[in-house]
N, C-alpha and C. Protein backbone atom coordinates (compact mmCIF):
# COMPACT_ATOMS: atom_id res chain seq x y z
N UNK A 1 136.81 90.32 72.74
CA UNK A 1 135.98 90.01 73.88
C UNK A 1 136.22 88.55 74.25
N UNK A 2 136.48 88.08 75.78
CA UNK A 2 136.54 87.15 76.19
C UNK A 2 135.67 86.02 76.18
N UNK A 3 135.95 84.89 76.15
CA UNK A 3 134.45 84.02 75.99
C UNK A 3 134.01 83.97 77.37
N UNK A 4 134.59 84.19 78.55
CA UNK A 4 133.68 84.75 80.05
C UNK A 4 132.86 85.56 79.96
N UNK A 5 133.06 86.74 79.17
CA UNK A 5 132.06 88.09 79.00
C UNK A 5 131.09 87.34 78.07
N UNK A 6 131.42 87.11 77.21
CA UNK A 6 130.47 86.42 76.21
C UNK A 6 129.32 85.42 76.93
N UNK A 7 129.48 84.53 77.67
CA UNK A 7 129.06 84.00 78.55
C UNK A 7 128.09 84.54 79.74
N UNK A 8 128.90 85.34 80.32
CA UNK A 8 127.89 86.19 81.26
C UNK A 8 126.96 87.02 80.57
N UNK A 9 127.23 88.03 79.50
CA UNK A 9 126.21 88.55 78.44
C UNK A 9 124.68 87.80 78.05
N UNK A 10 125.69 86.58 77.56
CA UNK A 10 124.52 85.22 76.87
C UNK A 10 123.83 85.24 77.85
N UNK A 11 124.49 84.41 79.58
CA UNK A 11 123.70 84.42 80.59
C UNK A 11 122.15 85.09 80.99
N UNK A 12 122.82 86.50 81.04
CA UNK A 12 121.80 87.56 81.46
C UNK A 12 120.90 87.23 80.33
N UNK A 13 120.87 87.78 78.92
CA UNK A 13 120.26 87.73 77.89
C UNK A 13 118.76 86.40 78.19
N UNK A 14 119.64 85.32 78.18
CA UNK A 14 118.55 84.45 78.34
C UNK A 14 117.71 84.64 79.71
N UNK A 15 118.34 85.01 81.05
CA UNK A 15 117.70 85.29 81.86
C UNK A 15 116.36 86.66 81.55
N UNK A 16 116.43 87.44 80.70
CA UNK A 16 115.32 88.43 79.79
C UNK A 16 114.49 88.11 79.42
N UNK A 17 115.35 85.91 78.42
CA UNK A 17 114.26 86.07 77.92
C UNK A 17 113.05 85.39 78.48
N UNK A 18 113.37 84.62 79.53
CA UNK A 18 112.79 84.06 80.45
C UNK A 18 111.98 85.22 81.55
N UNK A 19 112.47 86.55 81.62
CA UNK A 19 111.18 86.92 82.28
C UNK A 19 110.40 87.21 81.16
N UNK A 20 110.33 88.08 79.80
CA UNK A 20 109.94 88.35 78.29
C UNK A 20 108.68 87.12 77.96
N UNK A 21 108.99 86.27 78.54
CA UNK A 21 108.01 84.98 78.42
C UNK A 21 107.15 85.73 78.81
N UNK A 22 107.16 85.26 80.08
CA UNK A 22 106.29 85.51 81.35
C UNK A 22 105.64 86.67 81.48
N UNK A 23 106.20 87.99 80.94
CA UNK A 23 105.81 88.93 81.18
C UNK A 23 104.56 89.16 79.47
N UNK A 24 105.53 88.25 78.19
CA UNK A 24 104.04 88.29 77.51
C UNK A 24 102.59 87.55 77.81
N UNK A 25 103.04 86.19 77.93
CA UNK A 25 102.05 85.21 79.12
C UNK A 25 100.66 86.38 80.12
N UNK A 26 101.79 87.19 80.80
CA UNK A 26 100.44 87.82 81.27
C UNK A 26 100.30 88.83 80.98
N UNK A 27 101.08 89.66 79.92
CA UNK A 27 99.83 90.61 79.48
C UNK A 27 98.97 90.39 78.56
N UNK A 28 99.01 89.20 77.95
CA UNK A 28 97.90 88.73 77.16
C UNK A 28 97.22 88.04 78.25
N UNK A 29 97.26 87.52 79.12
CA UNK A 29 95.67 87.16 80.63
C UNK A 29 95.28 88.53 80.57
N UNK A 30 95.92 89.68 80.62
CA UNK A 30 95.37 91.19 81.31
C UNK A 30 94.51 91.78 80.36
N UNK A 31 95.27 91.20 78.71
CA UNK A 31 94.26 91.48 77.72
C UNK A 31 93.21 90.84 77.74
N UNK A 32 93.36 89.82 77.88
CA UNK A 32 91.62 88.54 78.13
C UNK A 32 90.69 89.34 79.01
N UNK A 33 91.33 89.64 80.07
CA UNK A 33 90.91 89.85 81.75
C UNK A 33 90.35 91.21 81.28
N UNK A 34 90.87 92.26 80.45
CA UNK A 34 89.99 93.51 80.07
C UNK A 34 89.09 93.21 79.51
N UNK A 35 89.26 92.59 77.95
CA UNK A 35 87.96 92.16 77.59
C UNK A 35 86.80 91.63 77.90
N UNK A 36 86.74 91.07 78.84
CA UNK A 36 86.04 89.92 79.91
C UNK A 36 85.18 91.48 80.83
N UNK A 37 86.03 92.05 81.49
CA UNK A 37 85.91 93.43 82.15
C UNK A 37 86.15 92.70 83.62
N UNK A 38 86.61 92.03 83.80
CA UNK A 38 86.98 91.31 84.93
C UNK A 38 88.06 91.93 85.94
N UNK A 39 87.96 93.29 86.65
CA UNK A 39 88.63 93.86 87.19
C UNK A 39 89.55 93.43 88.47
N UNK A 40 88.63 92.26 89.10
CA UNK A 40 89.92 91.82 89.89
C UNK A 40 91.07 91.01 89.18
N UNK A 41 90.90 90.22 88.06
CA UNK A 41 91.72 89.43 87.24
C UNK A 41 92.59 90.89 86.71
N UNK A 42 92.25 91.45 86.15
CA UNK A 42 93.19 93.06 85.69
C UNK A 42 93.95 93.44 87.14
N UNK A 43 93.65 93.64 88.11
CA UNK A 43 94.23 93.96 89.32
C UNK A 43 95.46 92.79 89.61
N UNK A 44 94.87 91.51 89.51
CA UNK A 44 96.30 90.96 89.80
C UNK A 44 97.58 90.58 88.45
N UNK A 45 96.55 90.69 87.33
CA UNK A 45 97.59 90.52 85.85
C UNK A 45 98.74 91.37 86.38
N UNK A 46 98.03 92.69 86.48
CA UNK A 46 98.97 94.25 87.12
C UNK A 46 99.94 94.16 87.81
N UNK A 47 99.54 93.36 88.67
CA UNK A 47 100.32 93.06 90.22
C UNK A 47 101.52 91.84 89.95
N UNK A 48 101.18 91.33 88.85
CA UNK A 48 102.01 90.00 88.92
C UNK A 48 102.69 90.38 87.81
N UNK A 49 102.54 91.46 87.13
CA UNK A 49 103.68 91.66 85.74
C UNK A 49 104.73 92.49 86.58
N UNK A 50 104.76 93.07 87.98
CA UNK A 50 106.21 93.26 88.42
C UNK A 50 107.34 92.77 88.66
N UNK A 51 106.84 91.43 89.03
CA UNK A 51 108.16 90.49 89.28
C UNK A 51 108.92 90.24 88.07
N UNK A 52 108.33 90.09 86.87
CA UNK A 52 109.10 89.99 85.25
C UNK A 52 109.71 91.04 85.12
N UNK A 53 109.52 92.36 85.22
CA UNK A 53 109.54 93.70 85.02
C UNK A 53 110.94 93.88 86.04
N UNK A 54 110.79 93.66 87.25
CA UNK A 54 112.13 93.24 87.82
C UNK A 54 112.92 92.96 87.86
N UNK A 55 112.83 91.62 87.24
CA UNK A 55 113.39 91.00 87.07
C UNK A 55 114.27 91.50 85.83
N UNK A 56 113.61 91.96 84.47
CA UNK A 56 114.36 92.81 83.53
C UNK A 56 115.30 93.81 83.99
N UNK A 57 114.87 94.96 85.20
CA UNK A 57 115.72 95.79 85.45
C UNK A 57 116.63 95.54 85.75
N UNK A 58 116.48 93.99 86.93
CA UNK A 58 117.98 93.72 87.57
C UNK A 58 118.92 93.12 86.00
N UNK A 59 118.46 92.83 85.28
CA UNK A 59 119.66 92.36 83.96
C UNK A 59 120.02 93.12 83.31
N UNK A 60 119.68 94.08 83.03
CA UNK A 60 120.16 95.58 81.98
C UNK A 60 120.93 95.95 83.14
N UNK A 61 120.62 96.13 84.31
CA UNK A 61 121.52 96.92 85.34
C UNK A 61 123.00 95.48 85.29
N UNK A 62 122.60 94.93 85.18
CA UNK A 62 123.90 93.44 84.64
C UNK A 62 124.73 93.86 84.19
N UNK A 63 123.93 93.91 83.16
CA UNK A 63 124.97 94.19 81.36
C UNK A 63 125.29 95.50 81.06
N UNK A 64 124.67 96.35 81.87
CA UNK A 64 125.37 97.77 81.98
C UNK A 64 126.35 97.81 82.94
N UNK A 65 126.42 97.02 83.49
CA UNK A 65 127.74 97.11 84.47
C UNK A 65 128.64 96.12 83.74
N UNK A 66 128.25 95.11 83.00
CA UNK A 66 129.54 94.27 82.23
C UNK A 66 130.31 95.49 81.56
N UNK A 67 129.00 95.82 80.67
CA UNK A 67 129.83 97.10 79.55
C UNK A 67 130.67 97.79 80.07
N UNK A 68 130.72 98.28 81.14
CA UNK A 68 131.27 99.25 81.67
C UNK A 68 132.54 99.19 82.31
N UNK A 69 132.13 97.49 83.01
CA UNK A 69 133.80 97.30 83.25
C UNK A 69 135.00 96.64 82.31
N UNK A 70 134.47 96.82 81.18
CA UNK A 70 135.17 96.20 79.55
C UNK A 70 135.85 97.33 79.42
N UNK A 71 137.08 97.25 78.90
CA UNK A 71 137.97 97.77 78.15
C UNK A 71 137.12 98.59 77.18
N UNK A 72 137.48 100.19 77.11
CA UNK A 72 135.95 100.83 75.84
C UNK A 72 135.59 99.83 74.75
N UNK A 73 136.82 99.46 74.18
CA UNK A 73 136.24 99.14 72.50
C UNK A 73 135.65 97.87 72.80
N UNK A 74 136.01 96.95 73.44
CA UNK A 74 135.03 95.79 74.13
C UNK A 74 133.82 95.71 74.75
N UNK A 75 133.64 97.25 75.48
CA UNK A 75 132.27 97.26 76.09
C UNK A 75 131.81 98.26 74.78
N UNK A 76 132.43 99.07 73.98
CA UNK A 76 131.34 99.65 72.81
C UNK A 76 130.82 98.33 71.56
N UNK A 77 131.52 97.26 71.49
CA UNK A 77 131.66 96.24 70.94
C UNK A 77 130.22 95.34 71.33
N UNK A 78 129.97 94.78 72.79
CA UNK A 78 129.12 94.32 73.27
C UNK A 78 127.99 95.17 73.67
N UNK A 79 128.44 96.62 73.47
CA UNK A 79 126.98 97.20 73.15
C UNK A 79 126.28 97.35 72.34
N UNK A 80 126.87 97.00 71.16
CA UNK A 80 126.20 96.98 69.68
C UNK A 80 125.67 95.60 69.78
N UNK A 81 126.17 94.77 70.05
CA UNK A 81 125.64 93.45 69.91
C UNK A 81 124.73 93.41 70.45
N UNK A 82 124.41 94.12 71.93
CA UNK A 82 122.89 93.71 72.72
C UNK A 82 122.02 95.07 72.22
N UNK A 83 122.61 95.86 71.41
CA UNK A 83 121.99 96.99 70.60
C UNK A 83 120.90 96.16 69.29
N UNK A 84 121.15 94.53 68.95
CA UNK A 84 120.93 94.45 67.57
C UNK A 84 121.53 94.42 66.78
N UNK A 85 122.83 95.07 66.63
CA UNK A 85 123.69 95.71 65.49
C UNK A 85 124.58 95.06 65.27
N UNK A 86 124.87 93.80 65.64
CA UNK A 86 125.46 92.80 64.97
C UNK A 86 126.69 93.20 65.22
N UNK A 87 127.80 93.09 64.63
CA UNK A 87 129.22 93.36 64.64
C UNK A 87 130.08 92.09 65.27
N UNK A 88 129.48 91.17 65.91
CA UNK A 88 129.82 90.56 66.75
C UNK A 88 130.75 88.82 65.21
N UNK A 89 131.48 88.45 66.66
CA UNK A 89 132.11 87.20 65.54
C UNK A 89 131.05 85.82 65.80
N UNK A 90 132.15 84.84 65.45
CA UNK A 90 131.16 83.47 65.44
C UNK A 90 130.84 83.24 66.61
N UNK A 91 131.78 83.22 67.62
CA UNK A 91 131.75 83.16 68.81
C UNK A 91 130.34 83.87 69.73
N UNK A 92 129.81 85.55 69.00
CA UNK A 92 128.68 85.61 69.98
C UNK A 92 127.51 85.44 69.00
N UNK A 93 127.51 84.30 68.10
CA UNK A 93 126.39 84.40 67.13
C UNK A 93 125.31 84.03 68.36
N UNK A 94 125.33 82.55 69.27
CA UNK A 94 124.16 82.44 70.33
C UNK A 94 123.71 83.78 70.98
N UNK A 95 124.66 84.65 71.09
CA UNK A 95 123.78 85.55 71.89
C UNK A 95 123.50 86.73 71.28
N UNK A 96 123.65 86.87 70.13
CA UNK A 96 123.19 88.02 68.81
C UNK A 96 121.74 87.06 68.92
N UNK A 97 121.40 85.69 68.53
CA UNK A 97 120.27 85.32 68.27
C UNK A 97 119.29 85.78 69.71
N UNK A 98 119.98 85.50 70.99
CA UNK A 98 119.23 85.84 71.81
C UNK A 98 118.32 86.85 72.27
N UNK A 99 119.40 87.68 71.71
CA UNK A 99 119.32 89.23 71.78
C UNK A 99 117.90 89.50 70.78
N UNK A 100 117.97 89.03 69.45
CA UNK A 100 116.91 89.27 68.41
C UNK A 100 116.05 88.05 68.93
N UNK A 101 115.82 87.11 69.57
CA UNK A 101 114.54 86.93 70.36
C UNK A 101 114.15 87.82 71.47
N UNK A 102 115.02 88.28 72.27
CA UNK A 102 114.56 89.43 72.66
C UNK A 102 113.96 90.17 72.69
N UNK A 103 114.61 90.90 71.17
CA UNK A 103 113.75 92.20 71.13
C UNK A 103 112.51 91.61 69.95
N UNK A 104 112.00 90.15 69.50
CA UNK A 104 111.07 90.07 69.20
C UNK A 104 109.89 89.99 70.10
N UNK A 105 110.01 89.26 71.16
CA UNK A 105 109.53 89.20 72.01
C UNK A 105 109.12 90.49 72.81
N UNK A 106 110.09 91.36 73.13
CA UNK A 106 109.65 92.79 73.23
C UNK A 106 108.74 93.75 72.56
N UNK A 107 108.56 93.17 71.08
CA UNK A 107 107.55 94.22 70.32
C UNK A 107 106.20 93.16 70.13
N UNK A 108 105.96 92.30 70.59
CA UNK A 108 104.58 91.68 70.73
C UNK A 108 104.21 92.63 71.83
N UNK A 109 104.94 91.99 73.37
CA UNK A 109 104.83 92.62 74.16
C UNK A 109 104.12 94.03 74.13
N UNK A 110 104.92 94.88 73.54
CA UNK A 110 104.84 96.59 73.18
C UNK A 110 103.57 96.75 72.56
N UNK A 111 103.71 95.61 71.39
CA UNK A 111 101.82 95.66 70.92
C UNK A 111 100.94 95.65 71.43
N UNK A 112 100.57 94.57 72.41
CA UNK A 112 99.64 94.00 73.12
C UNK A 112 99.12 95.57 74.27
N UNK A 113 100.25 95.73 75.21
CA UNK A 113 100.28 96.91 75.75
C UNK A 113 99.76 98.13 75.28
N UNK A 114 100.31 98.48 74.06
CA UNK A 114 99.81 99.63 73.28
C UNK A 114 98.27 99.30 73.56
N UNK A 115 97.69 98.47 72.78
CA UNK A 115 95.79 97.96 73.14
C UNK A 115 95.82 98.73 73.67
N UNK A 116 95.95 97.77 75.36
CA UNK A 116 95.89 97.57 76.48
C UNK A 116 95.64 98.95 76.85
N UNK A 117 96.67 99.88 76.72
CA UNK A 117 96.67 101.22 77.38
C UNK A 117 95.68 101.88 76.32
N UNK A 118 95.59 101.74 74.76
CA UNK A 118 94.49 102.71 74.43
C UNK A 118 92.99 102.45 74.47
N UNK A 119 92.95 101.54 75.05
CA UNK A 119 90.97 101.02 75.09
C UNK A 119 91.31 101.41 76.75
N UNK A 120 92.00 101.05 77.86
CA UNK A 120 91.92 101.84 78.95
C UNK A 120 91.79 103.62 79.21
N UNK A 121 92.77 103.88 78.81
CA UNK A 121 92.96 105.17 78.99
C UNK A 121 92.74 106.33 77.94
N UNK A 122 92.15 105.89 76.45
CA UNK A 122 91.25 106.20 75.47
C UNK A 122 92.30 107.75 75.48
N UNK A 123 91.64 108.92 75.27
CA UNK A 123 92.76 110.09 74.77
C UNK A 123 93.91 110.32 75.92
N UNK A 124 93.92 109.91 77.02
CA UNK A 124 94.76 109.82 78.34
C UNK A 124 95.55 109.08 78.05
N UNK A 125 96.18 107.86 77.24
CA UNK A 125 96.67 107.05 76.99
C UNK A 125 98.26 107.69 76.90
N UNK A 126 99.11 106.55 77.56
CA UNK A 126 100.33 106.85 77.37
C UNK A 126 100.77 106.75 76.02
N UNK A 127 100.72 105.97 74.98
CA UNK A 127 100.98 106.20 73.62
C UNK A 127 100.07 107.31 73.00
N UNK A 128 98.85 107.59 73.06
CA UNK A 128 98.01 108.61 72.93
C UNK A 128 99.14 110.00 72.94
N UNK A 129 98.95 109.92 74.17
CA UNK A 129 100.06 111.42 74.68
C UNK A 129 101.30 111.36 73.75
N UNK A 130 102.05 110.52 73.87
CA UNK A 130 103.19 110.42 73.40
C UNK A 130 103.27 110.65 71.91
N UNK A 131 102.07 109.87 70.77
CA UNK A 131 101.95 110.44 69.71
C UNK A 131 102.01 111.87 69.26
N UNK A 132 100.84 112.20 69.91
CA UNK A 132 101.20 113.78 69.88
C UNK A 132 102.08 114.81 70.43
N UNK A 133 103.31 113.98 70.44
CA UNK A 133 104.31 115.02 70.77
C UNK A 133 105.55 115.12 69.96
């Protein structure tokens, strides 16, 4: 893998983790803002976690198009790496780390949410449902 791909990868990555901030930032206000029962503050937490959320889609839609225009074993190569799975040389150690802030940042996130959706939506709950299946 090229250090351009490597680069644009890293790129995007940090651009994740910069919405990943933002997008934990306010779902912990949305968590405050429930507890509180403060429904217009919940209405705009809601409203304002799309632009992060967006902002994520447009970068996976990125890096799924890097992968794709890589040579296979180069784009199966850099999919393991933004998989977690390491494989990668010295060269993408910055963005193996990125990647695992990432996805740490992603399972606060996932926590907080989980709450979020089971004190809202109590046996209706999207993890609710999903457990039992």
């Amino acid at each position: 893998m090229n250090e351009q791909t490597i680069t644009e990868a890293h790129g995007a990555c940090r651009r994740i983790y910069t919405a990943l901030t933002e997008l934990l930032e306010l779902t912990n206000e949305l968590s405050e803002a429930i507890q509180r029962q403060d429904q217009v503050s919940v209405q705009l937490f809601l409203s304002m976690r799309q632009e992060p959320l967006e902002q994520l889609r447009v970068c996976d839609a990125r890096l799924r198009r890097l992968c794709s225009l890589l040579p296979q074993a180069e784009g199966a190569q850099l999919r393991q790496i933004l998989n977690g799975q390491g494989g990668g040389t010295a060269a993408t150690q910055g963005l193996e780390r990125t990647v695992r802030q990432n996805r740490q940042l992603l399972e606060q996130i996932t926590r907080i949410d989980e709450r979020i959706n089971r004190r809202m939506g109590g046996k209706k709950s999207f993890y609710e449902k999903n457990a039992s299946q």
